[in-house]
PDB file of N, CA and C in Angstrom:
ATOM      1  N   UNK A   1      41.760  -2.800  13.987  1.00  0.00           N
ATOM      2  CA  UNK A   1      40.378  -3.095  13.684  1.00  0.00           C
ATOM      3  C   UNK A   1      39.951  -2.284  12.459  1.00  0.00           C
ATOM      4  N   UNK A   2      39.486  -3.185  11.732  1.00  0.00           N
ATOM      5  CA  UNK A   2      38.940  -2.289  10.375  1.00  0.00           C
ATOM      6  C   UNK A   2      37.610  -1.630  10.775  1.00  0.00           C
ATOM      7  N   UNK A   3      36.689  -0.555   9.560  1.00  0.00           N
ATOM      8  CA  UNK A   3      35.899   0.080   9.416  1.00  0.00           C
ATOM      9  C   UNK A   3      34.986  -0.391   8.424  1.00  0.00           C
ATOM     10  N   UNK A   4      35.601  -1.609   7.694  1.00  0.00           N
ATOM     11  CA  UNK A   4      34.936  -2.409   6.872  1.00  0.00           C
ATOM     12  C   UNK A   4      33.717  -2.965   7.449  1.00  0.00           C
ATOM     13  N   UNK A   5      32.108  -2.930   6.748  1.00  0.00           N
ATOM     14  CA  UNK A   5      31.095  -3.478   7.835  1.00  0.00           C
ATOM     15  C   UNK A   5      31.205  -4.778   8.251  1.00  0.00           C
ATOM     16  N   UNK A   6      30.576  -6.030   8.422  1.00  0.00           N
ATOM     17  CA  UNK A   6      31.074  -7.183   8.814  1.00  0.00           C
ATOM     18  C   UNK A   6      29.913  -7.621   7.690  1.00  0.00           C
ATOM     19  N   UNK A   7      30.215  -8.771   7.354  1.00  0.00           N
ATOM     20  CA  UNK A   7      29.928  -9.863   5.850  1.00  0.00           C
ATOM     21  C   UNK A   7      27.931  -9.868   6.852  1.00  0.00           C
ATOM     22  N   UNK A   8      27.321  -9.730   6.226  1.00  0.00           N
ATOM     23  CA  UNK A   8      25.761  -9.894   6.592  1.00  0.00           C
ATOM     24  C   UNK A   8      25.499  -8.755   7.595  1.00  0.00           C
ATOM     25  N   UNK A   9      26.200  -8.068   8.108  1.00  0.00           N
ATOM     26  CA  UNK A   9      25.762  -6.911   9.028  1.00  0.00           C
ATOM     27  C   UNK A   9      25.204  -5.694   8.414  1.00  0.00           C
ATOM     28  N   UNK A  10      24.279  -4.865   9.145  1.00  0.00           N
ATOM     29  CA  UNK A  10      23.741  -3.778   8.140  1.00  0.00           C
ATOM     30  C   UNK A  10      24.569  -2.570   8.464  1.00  0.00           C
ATOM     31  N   UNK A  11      24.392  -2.094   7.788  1.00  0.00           N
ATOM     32  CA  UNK A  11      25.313  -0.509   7.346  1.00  0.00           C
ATOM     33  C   UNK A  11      24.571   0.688   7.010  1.00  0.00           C
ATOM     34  N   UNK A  12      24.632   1.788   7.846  1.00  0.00           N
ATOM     35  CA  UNK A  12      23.265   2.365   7.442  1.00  0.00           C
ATOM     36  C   UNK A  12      23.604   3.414   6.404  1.00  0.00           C
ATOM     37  N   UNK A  13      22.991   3.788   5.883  1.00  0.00           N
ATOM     38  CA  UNK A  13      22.803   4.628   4.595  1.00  0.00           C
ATOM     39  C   UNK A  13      22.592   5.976   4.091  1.00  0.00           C
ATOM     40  N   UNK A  14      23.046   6.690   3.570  1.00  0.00           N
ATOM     41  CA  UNK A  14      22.602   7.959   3.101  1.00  0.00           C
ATOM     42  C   UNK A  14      21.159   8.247   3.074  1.00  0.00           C
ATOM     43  N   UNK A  15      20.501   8.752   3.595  1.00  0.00           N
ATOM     44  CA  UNK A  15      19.239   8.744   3.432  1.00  0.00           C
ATOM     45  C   UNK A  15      19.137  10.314   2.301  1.00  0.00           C
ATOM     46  N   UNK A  16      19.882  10.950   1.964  1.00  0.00           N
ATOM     47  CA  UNK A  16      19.776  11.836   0.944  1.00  0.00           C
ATOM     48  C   UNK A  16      20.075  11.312  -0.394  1.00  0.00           C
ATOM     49  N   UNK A  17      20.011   9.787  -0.058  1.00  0.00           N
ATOM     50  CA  UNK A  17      20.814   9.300  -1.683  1.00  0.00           C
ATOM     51  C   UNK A  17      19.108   8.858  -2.631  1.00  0.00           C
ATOM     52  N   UNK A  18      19.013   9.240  -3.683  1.00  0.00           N
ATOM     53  CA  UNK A  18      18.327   8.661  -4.556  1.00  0.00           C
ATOM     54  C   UNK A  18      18.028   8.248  -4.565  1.00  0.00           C
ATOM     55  N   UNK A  19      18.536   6.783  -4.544  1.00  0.00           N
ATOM     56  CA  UNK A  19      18.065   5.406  -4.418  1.00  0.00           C
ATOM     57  C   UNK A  19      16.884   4.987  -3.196  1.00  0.00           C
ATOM     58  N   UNK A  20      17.383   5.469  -1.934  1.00  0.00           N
ATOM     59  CA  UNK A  20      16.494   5.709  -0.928  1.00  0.00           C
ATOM     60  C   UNK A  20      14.785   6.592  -1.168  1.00  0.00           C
ATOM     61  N   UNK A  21      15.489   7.596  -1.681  1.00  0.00           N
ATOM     62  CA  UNK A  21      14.190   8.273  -1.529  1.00  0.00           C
ATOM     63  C   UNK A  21      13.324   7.571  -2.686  1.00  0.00           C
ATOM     64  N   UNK A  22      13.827   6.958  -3.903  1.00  0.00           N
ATOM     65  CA  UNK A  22      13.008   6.376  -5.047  1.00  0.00           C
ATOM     66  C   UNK A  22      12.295   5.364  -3.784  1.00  0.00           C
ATOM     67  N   UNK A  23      13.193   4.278  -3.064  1.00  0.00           N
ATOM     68  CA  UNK A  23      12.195   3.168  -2.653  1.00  0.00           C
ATOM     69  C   UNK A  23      10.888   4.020  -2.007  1.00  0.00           C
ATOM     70  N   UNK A  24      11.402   5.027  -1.153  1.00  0.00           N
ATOM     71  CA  UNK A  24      10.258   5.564  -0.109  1.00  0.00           C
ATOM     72  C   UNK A  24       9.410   5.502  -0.682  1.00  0.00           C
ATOM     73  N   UNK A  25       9.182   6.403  -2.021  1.00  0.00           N
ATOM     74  CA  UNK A  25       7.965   6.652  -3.116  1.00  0.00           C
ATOM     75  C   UNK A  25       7.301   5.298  -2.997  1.00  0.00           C
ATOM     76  N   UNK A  26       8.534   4.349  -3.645  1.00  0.00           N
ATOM     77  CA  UNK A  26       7.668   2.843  -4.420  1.00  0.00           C
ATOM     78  C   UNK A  26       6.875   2.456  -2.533  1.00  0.00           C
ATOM     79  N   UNK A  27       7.588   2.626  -1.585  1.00  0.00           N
ATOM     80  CA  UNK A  27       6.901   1.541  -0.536  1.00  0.00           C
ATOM     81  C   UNK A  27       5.619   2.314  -0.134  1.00  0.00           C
ATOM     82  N   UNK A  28       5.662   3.581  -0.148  1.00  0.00           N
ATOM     83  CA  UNK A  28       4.492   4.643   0.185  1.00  0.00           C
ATOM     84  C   UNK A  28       3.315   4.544  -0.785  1.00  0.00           C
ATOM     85  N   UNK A  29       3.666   4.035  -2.146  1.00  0.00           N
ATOM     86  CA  UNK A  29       2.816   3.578  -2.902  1.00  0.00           C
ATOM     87  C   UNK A  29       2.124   2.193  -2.478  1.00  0.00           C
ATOM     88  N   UNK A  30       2.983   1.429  -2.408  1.00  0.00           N
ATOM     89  CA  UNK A  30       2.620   0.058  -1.991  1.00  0.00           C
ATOM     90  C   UNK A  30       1.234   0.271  -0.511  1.00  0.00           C
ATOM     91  N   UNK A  31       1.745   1.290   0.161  1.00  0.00           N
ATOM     92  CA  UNK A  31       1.260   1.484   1.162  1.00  0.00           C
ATOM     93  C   UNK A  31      -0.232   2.076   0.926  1.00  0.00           C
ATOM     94  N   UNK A  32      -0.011   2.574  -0.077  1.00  0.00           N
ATOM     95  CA  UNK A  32      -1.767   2.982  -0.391  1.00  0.00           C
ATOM     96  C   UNK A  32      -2.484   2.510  -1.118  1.00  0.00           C
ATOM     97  N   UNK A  33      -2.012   1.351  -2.032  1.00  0.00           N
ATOM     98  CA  UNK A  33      -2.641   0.131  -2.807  1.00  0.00           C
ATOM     99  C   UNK A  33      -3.052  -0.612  -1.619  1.00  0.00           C
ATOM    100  N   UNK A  34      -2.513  -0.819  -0.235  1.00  0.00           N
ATOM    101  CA  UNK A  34      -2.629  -2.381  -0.122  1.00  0.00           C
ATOM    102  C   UNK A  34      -4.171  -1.898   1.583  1.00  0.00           C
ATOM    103  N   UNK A  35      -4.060  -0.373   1.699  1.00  0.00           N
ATOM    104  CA  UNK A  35      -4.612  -0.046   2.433  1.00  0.00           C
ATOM    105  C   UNK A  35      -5.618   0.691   2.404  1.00  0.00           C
ATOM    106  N   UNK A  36      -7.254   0.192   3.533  1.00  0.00           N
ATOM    107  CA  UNK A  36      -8.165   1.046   2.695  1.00  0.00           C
ATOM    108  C   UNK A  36      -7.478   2.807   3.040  1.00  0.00           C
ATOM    109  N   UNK A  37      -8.867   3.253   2.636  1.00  0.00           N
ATOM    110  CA  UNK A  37      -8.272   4.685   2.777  1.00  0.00           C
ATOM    111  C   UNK A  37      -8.047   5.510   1.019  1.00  0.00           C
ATOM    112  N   UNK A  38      -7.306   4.518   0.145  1.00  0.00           N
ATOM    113  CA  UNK A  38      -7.105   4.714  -0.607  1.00  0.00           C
ATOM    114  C   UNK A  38      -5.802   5.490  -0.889  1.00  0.00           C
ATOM    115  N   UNK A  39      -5.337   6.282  -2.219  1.00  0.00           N
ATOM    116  CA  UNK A  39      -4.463   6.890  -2.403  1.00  0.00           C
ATOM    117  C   UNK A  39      -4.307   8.351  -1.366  1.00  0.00           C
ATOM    118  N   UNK A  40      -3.389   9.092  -0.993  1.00  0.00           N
ATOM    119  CA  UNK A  40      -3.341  10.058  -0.376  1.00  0.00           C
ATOM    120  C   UNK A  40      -2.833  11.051  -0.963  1.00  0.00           C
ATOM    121  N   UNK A  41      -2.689  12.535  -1.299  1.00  0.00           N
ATOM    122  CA  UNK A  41      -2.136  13.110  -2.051  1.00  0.00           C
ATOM    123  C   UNK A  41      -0.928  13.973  -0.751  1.00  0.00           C
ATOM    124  N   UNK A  42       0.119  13.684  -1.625  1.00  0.00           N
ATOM    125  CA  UNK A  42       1.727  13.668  -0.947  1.00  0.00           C
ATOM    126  C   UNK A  42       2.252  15.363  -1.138  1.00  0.00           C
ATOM    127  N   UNK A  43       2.221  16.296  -0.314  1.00  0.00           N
ATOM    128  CA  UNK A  43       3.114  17.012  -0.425  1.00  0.00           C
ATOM    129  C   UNK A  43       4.766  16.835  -0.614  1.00  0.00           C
ATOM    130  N   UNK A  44       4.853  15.887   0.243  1.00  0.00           N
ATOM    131  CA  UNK A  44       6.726  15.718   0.037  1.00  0.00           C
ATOM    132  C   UNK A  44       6.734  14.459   0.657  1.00  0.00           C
ATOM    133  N   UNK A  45       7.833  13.707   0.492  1.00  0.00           N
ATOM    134  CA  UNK A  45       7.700  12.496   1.815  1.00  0.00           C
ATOM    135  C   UNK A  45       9.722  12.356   1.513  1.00  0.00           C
ATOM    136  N   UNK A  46      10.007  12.300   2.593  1.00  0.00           N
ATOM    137  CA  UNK A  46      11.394  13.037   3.286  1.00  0.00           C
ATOM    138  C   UNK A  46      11.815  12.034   4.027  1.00  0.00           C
ATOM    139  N   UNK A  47      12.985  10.825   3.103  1.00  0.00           N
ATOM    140  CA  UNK A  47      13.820   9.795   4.044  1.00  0.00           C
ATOM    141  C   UNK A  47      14.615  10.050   5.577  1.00  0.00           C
ATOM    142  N   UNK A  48      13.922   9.606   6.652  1.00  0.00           N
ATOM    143  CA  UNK A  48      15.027   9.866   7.476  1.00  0.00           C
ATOM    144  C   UNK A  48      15.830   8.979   7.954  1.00  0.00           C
ATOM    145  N   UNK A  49      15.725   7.872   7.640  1.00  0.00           N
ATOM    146  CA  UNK A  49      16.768   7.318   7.911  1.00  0.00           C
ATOM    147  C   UNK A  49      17.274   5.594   7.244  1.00  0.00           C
ATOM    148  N   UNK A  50      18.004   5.067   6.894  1.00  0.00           N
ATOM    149  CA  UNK A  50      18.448   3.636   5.849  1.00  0.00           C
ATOM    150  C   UNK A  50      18.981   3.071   6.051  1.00  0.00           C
ATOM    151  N   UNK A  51      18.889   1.884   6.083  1.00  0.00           N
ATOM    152  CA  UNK A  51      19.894   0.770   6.333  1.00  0.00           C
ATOM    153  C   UNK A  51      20.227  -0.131   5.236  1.00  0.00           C
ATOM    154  N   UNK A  52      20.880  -0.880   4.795  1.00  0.00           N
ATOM    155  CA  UNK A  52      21.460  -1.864   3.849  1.00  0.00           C
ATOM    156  C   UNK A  52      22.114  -3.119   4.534  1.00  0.00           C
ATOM    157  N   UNK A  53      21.621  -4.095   4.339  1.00  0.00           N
ATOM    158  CA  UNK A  53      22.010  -5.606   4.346  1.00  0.00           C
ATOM    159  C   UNK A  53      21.860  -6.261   3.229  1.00  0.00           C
ATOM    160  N   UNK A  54      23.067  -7.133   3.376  1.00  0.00           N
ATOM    161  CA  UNK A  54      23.296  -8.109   2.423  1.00  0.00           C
ATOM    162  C   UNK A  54      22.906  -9.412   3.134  1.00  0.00           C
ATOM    163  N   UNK A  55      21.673 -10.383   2.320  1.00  0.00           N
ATOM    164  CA  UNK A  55      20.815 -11.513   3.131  1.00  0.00           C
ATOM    165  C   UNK A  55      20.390 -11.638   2.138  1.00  0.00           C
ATOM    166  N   UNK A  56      21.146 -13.083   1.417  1.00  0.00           N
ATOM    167  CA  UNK A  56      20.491 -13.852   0.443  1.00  0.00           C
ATOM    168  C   UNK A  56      19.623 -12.585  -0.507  1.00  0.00           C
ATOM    169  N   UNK A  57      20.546 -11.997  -1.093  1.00  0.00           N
ATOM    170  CA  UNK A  57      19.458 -10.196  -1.124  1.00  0.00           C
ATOM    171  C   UNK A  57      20.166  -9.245  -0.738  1.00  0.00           C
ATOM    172  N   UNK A  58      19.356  -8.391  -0.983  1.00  0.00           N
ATOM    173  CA  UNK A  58      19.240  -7.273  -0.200  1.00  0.00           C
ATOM    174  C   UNK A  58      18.444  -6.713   0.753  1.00  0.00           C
ATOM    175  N   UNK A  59      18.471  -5.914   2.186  1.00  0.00           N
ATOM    176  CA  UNK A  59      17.610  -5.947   2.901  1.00  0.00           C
ATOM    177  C   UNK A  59      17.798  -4.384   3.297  1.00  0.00           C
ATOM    178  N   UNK A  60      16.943  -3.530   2.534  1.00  0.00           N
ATOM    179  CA  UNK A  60      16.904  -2.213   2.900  1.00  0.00           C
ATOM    180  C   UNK A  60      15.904  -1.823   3.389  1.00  0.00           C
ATOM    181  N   UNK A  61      16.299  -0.986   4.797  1.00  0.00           N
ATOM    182  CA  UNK A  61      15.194  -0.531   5.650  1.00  0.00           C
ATOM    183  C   UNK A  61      14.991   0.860   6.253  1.00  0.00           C
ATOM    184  N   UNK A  62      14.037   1.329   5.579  1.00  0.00           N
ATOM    185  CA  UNK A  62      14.106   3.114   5.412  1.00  0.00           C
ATOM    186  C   UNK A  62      12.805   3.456   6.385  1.00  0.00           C
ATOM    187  N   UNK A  63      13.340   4.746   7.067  1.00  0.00           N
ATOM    188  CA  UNK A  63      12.038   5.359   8.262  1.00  0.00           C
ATOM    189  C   UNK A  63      11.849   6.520   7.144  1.00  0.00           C
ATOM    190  N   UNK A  64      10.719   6.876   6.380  1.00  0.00           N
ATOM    191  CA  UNK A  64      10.572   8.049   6.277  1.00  0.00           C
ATOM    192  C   UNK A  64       9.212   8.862   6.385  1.00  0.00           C
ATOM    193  N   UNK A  65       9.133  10.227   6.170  1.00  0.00           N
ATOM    194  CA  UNK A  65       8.351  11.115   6.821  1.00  0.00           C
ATOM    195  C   UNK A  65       7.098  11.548   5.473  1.00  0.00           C
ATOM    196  N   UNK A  66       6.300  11.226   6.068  1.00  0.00           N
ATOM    197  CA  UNK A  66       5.420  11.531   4.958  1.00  0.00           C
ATOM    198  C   UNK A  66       4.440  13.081   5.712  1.00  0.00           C
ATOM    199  N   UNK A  67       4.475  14.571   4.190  1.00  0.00           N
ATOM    200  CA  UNK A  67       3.428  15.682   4.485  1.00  0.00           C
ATOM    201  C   UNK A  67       2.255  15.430   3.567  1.00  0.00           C
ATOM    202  N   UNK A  68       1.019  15.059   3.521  1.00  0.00           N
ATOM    203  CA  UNK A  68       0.312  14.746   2.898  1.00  0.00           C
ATOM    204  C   UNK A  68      -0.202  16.402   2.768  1.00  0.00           C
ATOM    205  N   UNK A  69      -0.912  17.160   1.283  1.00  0.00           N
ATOM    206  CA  UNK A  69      -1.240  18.090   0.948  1.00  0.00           C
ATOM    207  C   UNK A  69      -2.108  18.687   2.391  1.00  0.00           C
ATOM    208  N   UNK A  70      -2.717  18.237   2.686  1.00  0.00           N
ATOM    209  CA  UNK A  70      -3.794  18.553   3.814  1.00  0.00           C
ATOM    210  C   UNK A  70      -3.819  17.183   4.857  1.00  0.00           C
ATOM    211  N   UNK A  71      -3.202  18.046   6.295  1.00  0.00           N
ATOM    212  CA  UNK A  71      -2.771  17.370   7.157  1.00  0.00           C
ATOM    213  C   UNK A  71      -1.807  17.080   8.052  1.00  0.00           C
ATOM    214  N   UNK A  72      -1.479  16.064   8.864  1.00  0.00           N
ATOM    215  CA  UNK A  72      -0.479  16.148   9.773  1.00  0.00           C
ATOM    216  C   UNK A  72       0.624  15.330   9.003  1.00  0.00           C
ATOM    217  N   UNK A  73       1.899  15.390   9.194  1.00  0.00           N
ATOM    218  CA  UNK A  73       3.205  14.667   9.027  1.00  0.00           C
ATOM    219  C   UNK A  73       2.984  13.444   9.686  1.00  0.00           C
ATOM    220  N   UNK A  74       3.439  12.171   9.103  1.00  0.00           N
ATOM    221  CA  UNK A  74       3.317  10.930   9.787  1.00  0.00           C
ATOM    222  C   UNK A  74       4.120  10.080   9.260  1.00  0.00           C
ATOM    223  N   UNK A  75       4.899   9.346   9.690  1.00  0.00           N
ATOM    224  CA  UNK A  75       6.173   8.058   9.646  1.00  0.00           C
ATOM    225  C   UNK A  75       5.723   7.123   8.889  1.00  0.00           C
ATOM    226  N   UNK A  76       6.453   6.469   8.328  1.00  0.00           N
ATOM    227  CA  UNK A  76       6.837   5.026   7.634  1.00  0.00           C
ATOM    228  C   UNK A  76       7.590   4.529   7.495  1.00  0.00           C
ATOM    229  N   UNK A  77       7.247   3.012   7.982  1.00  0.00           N
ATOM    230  CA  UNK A  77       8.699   2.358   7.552  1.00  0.00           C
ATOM    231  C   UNK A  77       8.185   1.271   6.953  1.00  0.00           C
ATOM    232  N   UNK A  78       9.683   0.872   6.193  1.00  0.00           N
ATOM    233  CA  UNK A  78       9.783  -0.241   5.132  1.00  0.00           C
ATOM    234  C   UNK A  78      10.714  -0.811   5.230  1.00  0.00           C
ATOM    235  N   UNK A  79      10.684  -2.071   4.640  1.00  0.00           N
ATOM    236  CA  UNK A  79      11.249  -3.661   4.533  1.00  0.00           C
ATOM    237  C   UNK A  79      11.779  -3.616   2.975  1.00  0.00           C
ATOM    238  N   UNK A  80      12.351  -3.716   2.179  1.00  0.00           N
ATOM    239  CA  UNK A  80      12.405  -4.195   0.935  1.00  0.00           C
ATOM    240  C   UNK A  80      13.562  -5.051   0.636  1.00  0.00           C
ATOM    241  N   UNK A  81      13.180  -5.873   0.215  1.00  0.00           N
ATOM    242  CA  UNK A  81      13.879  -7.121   0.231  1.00  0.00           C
ATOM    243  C   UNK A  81      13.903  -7.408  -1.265  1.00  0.00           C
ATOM    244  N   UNK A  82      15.192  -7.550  -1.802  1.00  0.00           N
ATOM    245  CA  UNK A  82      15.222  -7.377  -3.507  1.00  0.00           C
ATOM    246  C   UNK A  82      16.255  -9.008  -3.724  1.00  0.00           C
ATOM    247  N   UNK A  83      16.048  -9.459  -4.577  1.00  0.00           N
ATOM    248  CA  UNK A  83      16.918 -10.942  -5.001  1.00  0.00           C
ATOM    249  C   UNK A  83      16.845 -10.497  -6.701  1.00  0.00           C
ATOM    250  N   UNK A  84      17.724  -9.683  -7.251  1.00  0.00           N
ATOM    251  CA  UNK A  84      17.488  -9.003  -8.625  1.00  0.00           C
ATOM    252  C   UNK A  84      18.081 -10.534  -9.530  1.00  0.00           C
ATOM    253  N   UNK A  85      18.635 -11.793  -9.378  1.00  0.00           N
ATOM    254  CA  UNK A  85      18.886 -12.636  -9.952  1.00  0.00           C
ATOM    255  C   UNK A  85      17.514 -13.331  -9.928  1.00  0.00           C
ATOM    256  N   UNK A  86      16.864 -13.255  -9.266  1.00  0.00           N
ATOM    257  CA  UNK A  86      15.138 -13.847  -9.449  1.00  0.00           C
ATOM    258  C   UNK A  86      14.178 -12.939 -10.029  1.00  0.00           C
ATOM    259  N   UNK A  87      14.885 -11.528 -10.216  1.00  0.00           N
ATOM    260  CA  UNK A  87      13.876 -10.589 -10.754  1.00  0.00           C
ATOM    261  C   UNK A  87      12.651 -10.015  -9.504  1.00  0.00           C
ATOM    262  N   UNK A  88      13.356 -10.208  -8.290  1.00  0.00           N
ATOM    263  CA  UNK A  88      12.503 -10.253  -7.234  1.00  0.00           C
ATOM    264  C   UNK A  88      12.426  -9.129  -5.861  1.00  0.00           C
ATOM    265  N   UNK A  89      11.282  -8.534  -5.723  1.00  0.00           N
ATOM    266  CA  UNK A  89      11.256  -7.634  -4.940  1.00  0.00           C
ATOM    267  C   UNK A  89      10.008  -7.017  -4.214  1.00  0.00           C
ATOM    268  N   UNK A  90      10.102  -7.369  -3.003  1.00  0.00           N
ATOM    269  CA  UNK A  90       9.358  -7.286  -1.698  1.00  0.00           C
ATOM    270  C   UNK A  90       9.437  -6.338  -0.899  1.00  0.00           C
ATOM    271  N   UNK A  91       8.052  -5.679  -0.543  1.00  0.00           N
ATOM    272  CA  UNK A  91       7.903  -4.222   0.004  1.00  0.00           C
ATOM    273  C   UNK A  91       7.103  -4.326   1.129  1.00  0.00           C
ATOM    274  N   UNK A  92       7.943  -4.344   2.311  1.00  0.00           N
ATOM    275  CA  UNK A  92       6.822  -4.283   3.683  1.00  0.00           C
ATOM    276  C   UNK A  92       6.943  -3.390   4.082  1.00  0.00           C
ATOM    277  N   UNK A  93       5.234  -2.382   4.066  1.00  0.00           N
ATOM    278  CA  UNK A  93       5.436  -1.131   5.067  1.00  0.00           C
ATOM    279  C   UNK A  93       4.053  -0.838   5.889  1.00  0.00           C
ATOM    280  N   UNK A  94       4.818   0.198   6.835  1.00  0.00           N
ATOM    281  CA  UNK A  94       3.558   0.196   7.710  1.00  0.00           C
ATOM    282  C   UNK A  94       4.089   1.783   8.017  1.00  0.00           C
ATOM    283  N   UNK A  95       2.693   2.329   8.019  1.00  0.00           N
ATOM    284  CA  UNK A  95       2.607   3.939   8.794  1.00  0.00           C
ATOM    285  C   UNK A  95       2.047   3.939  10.026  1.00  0.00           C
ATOM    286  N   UNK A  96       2.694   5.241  10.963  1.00  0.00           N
ATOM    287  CA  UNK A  96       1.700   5.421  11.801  1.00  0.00           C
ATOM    288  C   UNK A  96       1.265   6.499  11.206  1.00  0.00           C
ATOM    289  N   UNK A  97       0.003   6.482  11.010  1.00  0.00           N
ATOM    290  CA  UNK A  97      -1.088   7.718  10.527  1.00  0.00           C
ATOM    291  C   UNK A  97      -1.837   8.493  12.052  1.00  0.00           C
ATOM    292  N   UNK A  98      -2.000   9.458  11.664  1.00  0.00           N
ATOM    293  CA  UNK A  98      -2.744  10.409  12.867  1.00  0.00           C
ATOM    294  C   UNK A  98      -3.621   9.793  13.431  1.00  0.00           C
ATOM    295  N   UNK A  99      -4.537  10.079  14.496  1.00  0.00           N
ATOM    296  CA  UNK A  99      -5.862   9.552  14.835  1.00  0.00           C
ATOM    297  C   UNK A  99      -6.893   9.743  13.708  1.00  0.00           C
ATOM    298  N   UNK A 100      -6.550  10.875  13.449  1.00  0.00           N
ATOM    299  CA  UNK A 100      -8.023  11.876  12.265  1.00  0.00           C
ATOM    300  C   UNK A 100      -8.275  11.299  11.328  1.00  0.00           C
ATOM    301  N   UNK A 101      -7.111  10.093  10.825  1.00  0.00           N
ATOM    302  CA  UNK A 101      -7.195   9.487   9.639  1.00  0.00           C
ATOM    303  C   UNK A 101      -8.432   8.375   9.377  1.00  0.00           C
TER     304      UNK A 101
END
């Protein structure tokens, strides 16, 4: 039995890799454009964990940890779904934010 992933199965990911932590930024952004509340100011925000699928695309799906300057630590996750032959790329995320928020 190989170790090779299987053709459309996900494979999960370095979450210390670059690439990961760049999307976190872009989806955490996305996340405060698309929500009231407005922008939040970010002490750090810290991938914990990634996945990678191949689906017509790409289908990367990252949990990470957001410290906002003032405040509690709180989760996010994201969807991003990239088709770079269409020039194309889709960012679904959702936090759980504190009560206080």
């Amino acid at each position: 039995m190989s170790n090779q992933p299987l053709c459309g199965g996900i494979s999960e990911a370095d979450p210390n890799d670059p690439k990961y932590i760049q999307l976190a930024h872009e989806s955490f952004a996305k996340y405060c454009e698309t929500n009231p509340g407005g922008p939040i100011d970010v002490k750090e925000i810290k991938v914990i964990g990634a996945s990678h699928q191949v689906v017509a695309g790409s289908m990367t799906r990252i949990t990470f940890a957001v410290e906002p300057a003032n405040g509690e630590i709180f989760t996010c996750y994201a969807k991003i779904w990239e088709q770079p032959w269409l020039n194309k790329k889709e960012i679904e995320v959702t936090c759980d934010l504190p009560d206080n928020w």
